[in-house]
Protein backbone atom coordinates (compact mmCIF):
# COMPACT_ATOMS: atom_id res chain seq x y z
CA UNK A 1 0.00 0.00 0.00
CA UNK A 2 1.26 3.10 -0.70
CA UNK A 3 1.22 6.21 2.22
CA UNK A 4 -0.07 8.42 -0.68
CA UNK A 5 -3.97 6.87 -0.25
CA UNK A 6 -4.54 8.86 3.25
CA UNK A 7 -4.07 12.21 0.65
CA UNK A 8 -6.89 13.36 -1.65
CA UNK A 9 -6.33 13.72 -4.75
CA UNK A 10 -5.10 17.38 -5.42
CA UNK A 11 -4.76 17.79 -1.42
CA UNK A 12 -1.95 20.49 -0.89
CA UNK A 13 0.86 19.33 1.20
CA UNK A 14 4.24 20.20 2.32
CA UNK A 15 7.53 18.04 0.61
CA UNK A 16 10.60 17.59 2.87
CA UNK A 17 14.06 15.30 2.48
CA UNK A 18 14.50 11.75 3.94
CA UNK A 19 15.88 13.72 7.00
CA UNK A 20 11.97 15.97 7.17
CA UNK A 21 13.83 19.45 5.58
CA UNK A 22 11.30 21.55 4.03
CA UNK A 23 11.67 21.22 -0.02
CA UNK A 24 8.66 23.22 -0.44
CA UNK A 25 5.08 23.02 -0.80
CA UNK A 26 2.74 20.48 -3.45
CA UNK A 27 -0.17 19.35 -3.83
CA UNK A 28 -0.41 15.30 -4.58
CA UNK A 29 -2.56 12.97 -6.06
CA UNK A 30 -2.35 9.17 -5.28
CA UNK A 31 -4.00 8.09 -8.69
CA UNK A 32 -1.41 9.76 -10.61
CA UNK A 33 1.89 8.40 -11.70
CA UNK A 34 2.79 11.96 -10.80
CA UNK A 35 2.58 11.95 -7.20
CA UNK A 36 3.47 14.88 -6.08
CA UNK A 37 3.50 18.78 -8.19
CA UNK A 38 6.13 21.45 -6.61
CA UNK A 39 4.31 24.85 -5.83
CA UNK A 40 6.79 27.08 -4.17
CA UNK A 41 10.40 26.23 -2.87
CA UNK A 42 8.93 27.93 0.25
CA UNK A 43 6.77 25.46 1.82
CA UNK A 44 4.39 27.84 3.66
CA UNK A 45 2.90 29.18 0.65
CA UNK A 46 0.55 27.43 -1.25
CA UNK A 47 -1.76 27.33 -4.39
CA UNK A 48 -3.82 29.80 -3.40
CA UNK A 49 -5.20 33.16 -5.24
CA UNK A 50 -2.32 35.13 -3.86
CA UNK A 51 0.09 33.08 -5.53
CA UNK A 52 -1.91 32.35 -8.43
CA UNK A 53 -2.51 36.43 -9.20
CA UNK A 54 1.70 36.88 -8.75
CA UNK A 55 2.43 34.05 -11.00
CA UNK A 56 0.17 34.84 -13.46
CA UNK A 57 1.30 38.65 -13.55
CA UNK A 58 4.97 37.69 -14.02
CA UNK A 59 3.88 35.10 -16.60
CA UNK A 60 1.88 38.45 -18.68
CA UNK A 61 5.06 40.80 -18.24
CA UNK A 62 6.89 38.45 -20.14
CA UNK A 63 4.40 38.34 -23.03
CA UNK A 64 3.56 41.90 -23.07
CA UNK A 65 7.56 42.09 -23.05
CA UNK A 66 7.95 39.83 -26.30
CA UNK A 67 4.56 40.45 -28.10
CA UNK A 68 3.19 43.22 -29.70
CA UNK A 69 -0.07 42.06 -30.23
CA UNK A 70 -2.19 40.03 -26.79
CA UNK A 71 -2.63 36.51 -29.09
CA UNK A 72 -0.39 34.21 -27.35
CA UNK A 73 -0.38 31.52 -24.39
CA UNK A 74 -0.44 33.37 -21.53
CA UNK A 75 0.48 30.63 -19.45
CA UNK A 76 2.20 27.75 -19.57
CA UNK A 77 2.23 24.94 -17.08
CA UNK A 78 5.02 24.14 -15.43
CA UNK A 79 7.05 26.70 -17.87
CA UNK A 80 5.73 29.76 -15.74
CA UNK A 81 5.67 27.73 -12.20
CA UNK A 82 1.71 26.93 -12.83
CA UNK A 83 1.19 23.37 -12.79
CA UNK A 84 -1.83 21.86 -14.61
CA UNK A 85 -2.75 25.37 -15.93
CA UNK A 86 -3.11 26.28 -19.72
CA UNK A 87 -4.37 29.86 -20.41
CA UNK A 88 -4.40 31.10 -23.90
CA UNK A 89 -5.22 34.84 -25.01
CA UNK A 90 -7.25 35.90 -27.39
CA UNK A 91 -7.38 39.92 -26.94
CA UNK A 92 -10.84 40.41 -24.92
CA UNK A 93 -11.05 36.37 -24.96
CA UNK A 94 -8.78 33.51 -22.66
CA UNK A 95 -9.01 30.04 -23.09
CA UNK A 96 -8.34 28.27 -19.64
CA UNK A 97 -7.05 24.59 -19.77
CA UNK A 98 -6.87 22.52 -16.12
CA UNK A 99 -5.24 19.04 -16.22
CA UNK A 100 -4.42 18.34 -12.53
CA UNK A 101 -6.56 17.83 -9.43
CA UNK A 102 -4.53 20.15 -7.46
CA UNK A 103 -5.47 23.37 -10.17
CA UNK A 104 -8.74 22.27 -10.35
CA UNK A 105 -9.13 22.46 -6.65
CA UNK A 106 -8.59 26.41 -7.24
CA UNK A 107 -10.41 26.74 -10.34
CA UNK A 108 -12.32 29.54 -9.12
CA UNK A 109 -9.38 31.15 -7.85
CA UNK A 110 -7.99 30.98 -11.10
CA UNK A 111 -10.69 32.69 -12.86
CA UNK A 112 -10.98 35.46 -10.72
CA UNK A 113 -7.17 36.51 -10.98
CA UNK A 114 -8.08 36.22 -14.64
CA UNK A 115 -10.58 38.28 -14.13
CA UNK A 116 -8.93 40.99 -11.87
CA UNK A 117 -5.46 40.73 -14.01
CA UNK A 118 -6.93 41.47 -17.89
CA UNK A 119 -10.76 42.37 -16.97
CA UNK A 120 -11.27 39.75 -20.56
CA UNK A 121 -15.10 39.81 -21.95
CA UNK A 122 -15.33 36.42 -21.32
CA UNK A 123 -13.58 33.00 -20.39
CA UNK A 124 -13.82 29.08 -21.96
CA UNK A 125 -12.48 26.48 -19.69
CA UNK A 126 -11.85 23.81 -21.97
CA UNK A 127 -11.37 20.82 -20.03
CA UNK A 128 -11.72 18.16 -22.47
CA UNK A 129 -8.35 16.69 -22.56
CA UNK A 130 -8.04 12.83 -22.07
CA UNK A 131 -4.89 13.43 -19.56
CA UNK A 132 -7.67 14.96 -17.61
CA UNK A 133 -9.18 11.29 -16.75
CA UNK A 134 -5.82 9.92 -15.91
CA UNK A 135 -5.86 12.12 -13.17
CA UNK A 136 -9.57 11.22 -11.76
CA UNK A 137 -11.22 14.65 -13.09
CA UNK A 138 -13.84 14.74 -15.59
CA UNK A 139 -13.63 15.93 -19.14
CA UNK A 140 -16.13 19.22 -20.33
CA UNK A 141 -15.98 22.37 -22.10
CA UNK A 142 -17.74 25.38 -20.47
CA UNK A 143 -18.08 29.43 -20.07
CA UNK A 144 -16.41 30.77 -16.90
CA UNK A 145 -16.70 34.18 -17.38
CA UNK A 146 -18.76 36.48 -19.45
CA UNK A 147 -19.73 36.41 -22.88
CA UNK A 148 -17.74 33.38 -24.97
CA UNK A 149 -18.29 33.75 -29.19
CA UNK A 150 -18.07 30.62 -31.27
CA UNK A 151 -14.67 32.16 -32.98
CA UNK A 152 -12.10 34.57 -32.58
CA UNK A 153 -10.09 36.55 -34.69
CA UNK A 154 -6.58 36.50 -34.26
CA UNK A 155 -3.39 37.65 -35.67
CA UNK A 156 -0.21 35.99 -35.99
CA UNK A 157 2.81 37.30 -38.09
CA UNK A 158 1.09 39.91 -39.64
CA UNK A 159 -1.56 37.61 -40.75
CA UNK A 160 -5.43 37.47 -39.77
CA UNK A 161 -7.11 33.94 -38.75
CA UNK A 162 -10.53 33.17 -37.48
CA UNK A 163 -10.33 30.24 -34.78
CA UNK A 164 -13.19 28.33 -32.73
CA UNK A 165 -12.95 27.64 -29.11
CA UNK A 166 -15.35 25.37 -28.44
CA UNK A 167 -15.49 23.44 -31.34
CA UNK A 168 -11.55 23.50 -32.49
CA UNK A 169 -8.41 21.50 -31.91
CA UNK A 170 -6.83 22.26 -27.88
CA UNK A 171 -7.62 25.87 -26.87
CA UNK A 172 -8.76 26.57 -30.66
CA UNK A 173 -5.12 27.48 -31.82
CA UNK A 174 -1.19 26.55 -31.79
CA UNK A 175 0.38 29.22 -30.81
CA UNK A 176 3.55 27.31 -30.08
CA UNK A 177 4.71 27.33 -34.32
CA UNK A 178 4.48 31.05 -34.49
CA UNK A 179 7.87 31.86 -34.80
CA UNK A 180 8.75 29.02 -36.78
CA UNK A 181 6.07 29.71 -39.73
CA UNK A 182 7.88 33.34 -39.62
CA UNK A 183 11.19 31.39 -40.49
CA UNK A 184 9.27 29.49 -43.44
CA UNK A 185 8.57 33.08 -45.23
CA UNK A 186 12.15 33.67 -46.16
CA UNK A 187 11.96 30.29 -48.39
CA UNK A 188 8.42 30.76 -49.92
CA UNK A 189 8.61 33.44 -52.52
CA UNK A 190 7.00 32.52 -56.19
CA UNK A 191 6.88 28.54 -54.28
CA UNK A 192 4.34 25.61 -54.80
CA UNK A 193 3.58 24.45 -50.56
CA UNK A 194 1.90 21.57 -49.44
CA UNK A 195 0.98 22.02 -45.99
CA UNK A 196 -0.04 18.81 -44.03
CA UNK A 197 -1.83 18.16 -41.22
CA UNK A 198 -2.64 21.91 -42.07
CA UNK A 199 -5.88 22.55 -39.55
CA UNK A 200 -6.50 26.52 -40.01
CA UNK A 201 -3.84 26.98 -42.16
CA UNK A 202 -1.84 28.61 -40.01
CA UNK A 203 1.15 27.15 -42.47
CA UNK A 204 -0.37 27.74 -45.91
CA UNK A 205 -2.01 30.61 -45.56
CA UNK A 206 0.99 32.34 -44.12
CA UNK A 207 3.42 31.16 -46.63
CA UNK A 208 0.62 32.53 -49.43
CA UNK A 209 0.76 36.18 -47.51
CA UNK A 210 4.47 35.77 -47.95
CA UNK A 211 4.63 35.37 -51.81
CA UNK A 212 3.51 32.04 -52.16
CA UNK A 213 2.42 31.26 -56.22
CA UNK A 214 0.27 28.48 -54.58
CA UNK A 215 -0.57 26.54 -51.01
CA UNK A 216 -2.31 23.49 -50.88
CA UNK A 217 -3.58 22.25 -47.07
CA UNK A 218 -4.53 18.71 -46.34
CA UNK A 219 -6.08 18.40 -43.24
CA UNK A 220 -8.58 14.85 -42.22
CA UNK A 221 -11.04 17.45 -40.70
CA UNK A 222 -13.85 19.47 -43.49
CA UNK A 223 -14.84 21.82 -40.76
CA UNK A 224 -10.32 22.68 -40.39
CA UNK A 225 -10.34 22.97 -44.14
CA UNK A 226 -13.61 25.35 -44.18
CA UNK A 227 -11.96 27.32 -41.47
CA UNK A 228 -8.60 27.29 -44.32
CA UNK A 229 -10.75 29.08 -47.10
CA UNK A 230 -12.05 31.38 -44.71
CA UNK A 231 -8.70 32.60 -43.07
CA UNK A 232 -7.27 32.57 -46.58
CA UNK A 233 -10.47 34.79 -48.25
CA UNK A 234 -9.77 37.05 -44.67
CA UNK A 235 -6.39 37.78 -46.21
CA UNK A 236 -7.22 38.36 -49.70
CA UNK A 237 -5.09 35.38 -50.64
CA UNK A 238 -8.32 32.89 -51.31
CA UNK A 239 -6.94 32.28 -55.40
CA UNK A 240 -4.01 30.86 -54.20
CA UNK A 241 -5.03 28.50 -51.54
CA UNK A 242 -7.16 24.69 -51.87
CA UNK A 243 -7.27 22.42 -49.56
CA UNK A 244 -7.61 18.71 -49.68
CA UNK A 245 -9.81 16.45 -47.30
CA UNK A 246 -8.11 13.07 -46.36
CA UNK A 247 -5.95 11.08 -44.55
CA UNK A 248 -2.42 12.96 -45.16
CA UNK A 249 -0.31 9.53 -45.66
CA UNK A 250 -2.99 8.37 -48.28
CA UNK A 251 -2.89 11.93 -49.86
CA UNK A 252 0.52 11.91 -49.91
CA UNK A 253 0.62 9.01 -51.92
CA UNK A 254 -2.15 9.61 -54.20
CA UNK A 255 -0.07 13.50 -54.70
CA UNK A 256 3.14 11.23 -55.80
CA UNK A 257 1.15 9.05 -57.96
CA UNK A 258 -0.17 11.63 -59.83
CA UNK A 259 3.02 13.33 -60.46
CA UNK A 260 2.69 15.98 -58.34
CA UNK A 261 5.95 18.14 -57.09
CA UNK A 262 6.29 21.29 -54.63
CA UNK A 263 8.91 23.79 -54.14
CA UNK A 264 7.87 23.61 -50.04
CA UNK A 265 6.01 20.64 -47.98
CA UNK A 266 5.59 21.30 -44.43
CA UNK A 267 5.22 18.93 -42.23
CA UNK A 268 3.15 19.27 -38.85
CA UNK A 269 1.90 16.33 -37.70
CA UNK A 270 -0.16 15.48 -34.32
CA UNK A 271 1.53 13.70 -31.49
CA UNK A 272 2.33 10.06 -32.45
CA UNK A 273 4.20 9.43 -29.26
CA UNK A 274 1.94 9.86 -26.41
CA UNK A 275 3.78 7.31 -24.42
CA UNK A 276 7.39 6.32 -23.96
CA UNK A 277 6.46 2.63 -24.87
CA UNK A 278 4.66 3.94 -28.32
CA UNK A 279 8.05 5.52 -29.10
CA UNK A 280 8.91 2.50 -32.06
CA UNK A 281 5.87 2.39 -33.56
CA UNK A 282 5.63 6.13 -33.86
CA UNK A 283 8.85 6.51 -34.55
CA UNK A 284 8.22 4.51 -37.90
CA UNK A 285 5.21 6.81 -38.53
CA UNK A 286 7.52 9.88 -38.92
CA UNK A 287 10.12 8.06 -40.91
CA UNK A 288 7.40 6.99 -43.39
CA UNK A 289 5.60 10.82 -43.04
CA UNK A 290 9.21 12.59 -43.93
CA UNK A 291 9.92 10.23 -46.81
CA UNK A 292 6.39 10.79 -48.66
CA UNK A 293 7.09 14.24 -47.84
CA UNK A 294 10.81 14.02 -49.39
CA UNK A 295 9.02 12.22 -52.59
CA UNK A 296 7.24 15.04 -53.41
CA UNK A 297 9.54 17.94 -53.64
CA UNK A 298 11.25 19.47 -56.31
CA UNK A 299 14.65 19.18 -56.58
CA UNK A 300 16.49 21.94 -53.84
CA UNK A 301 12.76 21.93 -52.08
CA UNK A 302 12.28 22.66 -48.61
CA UNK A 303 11.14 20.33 -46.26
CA UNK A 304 9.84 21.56 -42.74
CA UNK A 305 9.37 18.90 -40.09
CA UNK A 306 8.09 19.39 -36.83
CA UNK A 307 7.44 16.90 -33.59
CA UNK A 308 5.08 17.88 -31.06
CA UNK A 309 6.11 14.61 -28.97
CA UNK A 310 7.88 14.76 -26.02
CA UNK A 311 9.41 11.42 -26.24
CA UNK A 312 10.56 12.38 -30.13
CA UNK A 313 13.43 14.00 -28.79
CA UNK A 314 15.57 16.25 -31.19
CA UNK A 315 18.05 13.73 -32.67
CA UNK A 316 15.47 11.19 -32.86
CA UNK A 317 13.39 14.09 -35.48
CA UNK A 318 16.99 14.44 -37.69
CA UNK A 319 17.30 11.06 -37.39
CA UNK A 320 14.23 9.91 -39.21
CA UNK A 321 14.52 12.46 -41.78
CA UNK A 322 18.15 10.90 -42.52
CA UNK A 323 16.55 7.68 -42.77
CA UNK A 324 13.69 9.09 -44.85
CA UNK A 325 16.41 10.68 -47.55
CA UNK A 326 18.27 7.64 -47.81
CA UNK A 327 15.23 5.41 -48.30
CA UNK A 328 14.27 7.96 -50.90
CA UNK A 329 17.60 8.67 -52.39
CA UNK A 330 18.09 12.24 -51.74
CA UNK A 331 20.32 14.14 -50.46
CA UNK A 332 19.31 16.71 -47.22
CA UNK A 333 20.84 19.36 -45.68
CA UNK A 334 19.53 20.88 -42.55
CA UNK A 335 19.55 24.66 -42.89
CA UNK A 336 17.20 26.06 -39.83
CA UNK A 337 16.20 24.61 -36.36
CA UNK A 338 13.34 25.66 -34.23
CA UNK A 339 11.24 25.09 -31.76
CA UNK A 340 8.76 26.68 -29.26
CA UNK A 341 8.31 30.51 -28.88
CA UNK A 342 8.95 32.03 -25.98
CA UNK A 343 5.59 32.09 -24.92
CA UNK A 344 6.23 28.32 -24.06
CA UNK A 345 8.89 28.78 -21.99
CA UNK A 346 10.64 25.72 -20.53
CA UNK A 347 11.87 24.84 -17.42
CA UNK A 348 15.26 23.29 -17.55
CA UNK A 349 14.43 20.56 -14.80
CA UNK A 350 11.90 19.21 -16.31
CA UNK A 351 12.24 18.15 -19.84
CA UNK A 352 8.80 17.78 -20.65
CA UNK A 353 8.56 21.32 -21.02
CA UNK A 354 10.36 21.50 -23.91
CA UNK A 355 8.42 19.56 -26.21
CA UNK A 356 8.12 21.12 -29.72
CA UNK A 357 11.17 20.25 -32.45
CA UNK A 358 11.21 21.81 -36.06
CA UNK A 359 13.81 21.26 -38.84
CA UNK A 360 13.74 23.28 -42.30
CA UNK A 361 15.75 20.88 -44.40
CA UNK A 362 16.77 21.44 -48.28
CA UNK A 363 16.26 18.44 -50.06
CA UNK A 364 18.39 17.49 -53.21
């Protein structure tokens, strides 16, 4: 039996050594494989709305530092000292995201130093994520504050997208890419891009405000390809962007076998590792991804490939787009590396934090 079952879950405690020196204080859960979630390094204060308000604060000074605009995640788990919290900002709109018993003990807290620190005109928790179950809670999407819309308007590089809350993928956008999709402009002038796994298009329609002759997004979703034609009408670029509906590795396929070549293919795939023993299998799914990507390009294309898998660590990204050119006979060159923007920051003890990988590679 383990001494962790006297504890609620989410219960806040206080850690100390093997010889009972404060470490700090935590809040546990016993039907987590994550027992215990550091608050403070100073065990007397806890997860309360004091903390949460001075937190949150020094999370926004660093935005407001690094942003002009307010579209961005505001916070960021463990990566601004907030634990189980995901807050995304849409101007007048925030997007709260719990995934630990111990936030969700302090929802209400949470909300209201929200509420006091950007006065928004409204507030979505959406709390639909499956890690949610793992840790006892149950899954929902609701209003928390004010007046929620369906969509928001957003702008990211210079460019204009619509995104819904409710109904869209996470928090409604990725805000994670942005600084990477500004790379891809430099490489996109008079260029044919395939953008895959494209959902709003934050790829393609970018890289057709940047000069792009055509974009084509491929995306398994019809209401994510909708949302494509509308963001790409919203920037006056709607003749140069299509989308295709399908499975990408079948599109992929059925792009090579009808001849089809681009000058960019951007790669931005879901998680396929959600779990260290899923790391093989998924492994092979990237290899096989980059090398229908590789098949397609033009000779001295551009190949972006991105992981959003933790336990696809950097090397293991470059390594199966090696693999991928040698199984397709080309040669590649990696000229740019990226990764998260620095409204993700990480925390260097904890790994998991920094999750997001991106190569730009020309392939010969």
């Amino acid at each position: 039996a383990t001494p962790l079952s006297g504890f609620e879950p989410g219960q806040p405690v206080q850690l100390q050594d093997a010889r009972g020196a404060p470490l700090g204080s935590a809040y546990v859960n016993p039907r987590s494989l994550i027992a215990a979630r550091l608050v403070h390094r100073d065990a007397g204060r806890v997860l309360d709305g004091a903390l949460l308000r001075e937190r949150l604060a020094r999370a926004l000074a660093l935005r407001e530092r690094v942003f002009g605009a307010p579209f961005y995640r505001l916070a960021f788990g463990e990566g601004d000292g907030l634990p189980g919290l995901v807050v995304d900002r849409f101007a007048e709109m925030l997007v709260v995201q719990i995934t630990t018993a111990g936030m969700e003990r302090v929802k209400d807290e949470v909300i209201a130093a929200l509420d006091e620190l950007l006065g928004p005109r409204g507030i979505l928790l959406r709390n639909d994520t499956a890690g949610r179950e793992l840790e006892g809670l149950p899954r929902y999407v609701e209003p928390a504050l004010g007046t929620v819309p369906e969509s928001v308007t957003l702008e990211e590089n210079g460019v204009r997208f619509e995104a819904p809350l409710a109904a869209g993928q996470k928090t409604g956008w990725f805000f994670d890419h942005r600084m990477n999709r500004a790379r891809l402009a430099a490489y996109v002038q008079d260029a044919r891009v395939l953008d895959v796994f494209s959902y709003l298009g934050g790829w393609g329609v970018q890289a057709a405000c940047a000069g792009a002759r055509e974009a084509v997004c491929v995306d398994v979703s019809r209401p994510a390809l909708e949302g494509v034609a509308a963001n790409a009408a919203l920037n006056g670029v709607g003749d140069r962007v299509r989308t295709l509906q399908g499975d990408a590795f079948e599109v992929l396929r059925s792009l090579a076998a009808a001849g089809e070549r681009f000058d960019v293919v951007v790669l931005d795939p879901p998680a396929f590792i959600k779990r260290k023993k899923d790391a093989e299998k998924g492994g092979e799914a990237y290899r096989r991804l980059n090398g229908l990507g590789m098949e397609l390009l033009a000779p001295d294309g551009l190949l972006v490939s991105a992981s959003c898998s933790y336990h696809m660590g950097r090397d293991a990204l470059q390594d199966a787009m090696l693999r991928a050119s040698r199984r397709t006979g080309r040669d590649l060159q990696i000229v740019e590396e990226g990764g998260q923007g620095p409204d993700h920051p990480w925390h260097p003890a904890i790994p998991e934090t920094r999750y997001l990988k991106c190569f730009l590679g020309r392939v010969s």
